[in-house]
C-alpha atoms as a PDB file:
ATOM      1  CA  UNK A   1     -47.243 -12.625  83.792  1.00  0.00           C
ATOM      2  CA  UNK A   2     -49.259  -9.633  83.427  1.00  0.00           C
ATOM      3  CA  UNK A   3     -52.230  -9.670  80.983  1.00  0.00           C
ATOM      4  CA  UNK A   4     -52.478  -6.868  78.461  1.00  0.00           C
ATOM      5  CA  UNK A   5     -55.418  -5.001  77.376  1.00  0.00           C
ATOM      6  CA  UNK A   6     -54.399  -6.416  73.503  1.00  0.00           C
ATOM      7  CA  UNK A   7     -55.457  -9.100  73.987  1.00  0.00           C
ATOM      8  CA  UNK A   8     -59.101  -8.740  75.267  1.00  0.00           C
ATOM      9  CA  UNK A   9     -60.655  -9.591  72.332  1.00  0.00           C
ATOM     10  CA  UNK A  10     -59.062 -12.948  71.683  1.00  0.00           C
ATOM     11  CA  UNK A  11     -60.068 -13.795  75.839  1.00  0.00           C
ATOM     12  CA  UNK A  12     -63.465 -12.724  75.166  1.00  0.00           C
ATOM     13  CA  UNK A  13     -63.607 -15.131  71.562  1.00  0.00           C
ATOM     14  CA  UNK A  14     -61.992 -17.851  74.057  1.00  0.00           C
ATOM     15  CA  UNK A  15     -64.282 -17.440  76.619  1.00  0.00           C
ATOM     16  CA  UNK A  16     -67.160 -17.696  74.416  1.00  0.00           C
ATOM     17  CA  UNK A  17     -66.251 -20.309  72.472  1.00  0.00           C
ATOM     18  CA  UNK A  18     -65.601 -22.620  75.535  1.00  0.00           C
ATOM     19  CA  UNK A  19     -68.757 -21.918  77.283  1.00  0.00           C
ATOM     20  CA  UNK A  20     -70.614 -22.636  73.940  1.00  0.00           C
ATOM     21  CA  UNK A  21     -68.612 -26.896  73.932  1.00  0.00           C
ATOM     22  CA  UNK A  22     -69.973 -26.470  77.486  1.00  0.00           C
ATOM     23  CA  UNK A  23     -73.180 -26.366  76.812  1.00  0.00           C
ATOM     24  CA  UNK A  24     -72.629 -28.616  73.980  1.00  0.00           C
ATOM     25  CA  UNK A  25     -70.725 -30.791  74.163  1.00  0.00           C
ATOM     26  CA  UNK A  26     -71.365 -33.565  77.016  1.00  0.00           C
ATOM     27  CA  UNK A  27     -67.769 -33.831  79.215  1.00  0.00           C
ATOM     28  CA  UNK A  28     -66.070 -31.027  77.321  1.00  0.00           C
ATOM     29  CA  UNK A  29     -63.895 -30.849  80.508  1.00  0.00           C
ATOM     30  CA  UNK A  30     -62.761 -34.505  80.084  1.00  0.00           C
ATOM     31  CA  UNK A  31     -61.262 -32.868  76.264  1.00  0.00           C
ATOM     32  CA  UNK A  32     -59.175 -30.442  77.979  1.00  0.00           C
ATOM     33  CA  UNK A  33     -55.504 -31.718  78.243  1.00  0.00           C
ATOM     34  CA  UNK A  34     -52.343 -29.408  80.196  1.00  0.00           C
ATOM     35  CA  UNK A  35     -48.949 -30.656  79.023  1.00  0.00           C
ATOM     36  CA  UNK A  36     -45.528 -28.819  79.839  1.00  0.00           C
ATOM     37  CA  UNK A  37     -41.708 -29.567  80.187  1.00  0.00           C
ATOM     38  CA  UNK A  38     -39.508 -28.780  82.989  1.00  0.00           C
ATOM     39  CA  UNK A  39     -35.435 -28.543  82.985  1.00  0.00           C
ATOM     40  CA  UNK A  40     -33.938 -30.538  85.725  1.00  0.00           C
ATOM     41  CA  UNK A  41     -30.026 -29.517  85.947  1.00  0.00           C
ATOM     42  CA  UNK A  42     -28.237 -32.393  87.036  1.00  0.00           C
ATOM     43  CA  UNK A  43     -25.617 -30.513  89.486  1.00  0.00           C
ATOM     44  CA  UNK A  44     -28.544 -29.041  91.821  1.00  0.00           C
ATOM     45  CA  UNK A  45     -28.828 -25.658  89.917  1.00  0.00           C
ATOM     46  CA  UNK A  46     -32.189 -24.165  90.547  1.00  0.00           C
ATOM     47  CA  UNK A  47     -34.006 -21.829  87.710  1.00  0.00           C
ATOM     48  CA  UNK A  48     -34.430 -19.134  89.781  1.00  0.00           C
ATOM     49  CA  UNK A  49     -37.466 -17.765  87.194  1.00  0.00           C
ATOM     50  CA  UNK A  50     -39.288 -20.625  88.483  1.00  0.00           C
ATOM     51  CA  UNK A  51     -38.599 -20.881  92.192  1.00  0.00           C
ATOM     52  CA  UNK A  52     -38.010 -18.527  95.023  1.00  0.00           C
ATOM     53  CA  UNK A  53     -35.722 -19.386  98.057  1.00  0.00           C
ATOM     54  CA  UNK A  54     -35.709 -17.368 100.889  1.00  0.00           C
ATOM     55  CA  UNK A  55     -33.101 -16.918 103.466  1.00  0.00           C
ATOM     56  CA  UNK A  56     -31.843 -14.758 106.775  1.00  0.00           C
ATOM     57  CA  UNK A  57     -28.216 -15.473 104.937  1.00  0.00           C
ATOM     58  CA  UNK A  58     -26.281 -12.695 103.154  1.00  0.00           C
ATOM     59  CA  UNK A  59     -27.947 -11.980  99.790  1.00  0.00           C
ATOM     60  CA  UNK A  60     -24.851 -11.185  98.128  1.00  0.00           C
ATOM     61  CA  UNK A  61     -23.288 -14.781  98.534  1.00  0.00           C
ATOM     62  CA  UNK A  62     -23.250 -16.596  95.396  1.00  0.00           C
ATOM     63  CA  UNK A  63     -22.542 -19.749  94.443  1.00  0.00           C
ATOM     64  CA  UNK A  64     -20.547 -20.221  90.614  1.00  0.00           C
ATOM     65  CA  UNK A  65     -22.218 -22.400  88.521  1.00  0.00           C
ATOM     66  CA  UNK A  66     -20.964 -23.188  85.028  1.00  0.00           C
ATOM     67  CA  UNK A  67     -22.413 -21.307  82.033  1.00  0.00           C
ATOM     68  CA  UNK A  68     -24.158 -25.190  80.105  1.00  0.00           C
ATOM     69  CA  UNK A  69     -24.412 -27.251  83.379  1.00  0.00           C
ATOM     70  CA  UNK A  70     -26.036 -30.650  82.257  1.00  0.00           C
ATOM     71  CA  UNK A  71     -29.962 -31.071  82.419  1.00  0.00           C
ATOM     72  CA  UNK A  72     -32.552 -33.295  81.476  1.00  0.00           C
ATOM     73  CA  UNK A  73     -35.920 -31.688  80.065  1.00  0.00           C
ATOM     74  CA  UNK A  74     -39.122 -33.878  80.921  1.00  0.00           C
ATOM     75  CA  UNK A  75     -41.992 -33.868  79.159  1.00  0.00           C
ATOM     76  CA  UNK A  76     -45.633 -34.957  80.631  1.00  0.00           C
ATOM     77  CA  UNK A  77     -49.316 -34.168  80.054  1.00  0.00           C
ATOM     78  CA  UNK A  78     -52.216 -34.339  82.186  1.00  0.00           C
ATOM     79  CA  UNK A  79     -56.054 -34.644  81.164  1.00  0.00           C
ATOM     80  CA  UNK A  80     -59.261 -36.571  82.660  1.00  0.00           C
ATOM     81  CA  UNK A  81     -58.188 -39.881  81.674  1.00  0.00           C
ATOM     82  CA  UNK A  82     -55.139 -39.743  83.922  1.00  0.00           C
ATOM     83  CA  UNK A  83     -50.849 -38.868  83.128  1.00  0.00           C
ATOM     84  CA  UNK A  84     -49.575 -39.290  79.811  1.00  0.00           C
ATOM     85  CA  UNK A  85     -45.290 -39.472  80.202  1.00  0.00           C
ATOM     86  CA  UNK A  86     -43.422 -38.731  81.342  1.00  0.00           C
ATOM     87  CA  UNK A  87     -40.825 -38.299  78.721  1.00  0.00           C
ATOM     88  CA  UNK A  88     -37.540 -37.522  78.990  1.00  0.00           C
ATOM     89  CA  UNK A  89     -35.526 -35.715  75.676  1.00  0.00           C
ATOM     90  CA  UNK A  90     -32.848 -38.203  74.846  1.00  0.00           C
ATOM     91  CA  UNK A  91     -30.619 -39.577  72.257  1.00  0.00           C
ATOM     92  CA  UNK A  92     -28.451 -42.235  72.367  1.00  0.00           C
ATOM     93  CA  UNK A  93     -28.955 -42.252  76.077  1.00  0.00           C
ATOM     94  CA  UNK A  94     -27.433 -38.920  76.179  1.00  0.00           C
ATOM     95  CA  UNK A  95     -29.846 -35.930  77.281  1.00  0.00           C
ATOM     96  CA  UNK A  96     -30.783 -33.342  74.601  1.00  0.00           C
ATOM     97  CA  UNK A  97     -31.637 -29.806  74.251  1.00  0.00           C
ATOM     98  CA  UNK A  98     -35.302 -29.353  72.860  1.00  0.00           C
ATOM     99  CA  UNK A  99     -36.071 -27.703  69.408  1.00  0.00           C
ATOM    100  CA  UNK A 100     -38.781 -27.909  66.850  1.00  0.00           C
ATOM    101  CA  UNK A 101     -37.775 -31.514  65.443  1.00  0.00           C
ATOM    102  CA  UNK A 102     -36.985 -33.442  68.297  1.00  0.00           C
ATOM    103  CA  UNK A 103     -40.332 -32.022  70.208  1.00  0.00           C
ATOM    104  CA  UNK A 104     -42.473 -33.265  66.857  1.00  0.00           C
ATOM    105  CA  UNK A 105     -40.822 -36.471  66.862  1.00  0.00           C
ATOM    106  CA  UNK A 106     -41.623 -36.823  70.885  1.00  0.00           C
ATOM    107  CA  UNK A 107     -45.339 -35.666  69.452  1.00  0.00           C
ATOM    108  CA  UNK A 108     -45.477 -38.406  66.569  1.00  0.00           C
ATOM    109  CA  UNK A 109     -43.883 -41.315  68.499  1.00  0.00           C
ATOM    110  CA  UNK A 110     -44.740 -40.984  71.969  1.00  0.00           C
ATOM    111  CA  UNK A 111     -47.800 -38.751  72.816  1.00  0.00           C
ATOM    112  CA  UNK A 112     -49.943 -39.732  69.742  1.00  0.00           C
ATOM    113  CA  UNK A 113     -49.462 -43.481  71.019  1.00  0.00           C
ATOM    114  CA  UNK A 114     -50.031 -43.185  74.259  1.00  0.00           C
ATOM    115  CA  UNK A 115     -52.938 -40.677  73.819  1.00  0.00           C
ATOM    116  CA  UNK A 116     -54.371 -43.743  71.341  1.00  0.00           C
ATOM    117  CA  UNK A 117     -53.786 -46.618  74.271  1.00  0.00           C
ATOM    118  CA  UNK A 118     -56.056 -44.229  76.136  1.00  0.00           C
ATOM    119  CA  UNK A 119     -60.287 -44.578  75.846  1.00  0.00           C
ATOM    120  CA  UNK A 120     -59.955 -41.216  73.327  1.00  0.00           C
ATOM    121  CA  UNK A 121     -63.051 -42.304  70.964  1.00  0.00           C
ATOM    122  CA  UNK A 122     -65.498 -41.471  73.371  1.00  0.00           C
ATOM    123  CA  UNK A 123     -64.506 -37.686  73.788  1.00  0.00           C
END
């Protein structure tokens, strides 16, 4: 993803703003928490956004895949104190697409109470 000139200013304020918790701040670092979800597609489809396969093969082979092929979406986080999740979207047993409610409820009744069965008071 290419970075655009726009948005300078705001990577400056960032910037600034984290090396002032730096100096601050005693184990800002240990604050700092990456969380993201991945699709898995349960037939062996690959998201080819994500992933590049290379081959001597004939590049104009495909393979048909059907247009809503089942997937699971799993959620996990990563910070200082270790792996929070993962998580995996489901209702009913059944797997789920993602949207605004479902991701808050994952949020409210999963993260937040794992987070708190984590050390947290010290950071």
């Amino acid at each position: 993803m290419a970075l655009h000139f726009k948005y300078d200013q705001a990577r400056r304020r960032f910037v600034e703003w984290a090396q002032n918790e730096i100096a601050v701040v005693p184990d800002f670092h240990k604050r700092i928490l990456f969380s993201d979800e991945a699709h898995f597609w349960l037939n062996g489809y690959v998201n080819k956004q994500n992933y590049r396969i290379w081959s001597e093969a004939n590049p104009q082979v495909y393979v048909e895949t059907p247009l809503h092929p089942e997937k699971l979406t799993v959620w996990c986080a990563l910070w200082a104190g270790g792996i929070i999740g993962p998580y995996f979207f489901k209702n009913d047993g059944h797997n789920v697409t993602v949207n605004g409610d479902r991701y808050r409820a994952m949020i409210t009744n999963f993260f937040i109470p794992e987070l708190n069965n984590h050390d947290v008071q010290e950071l």
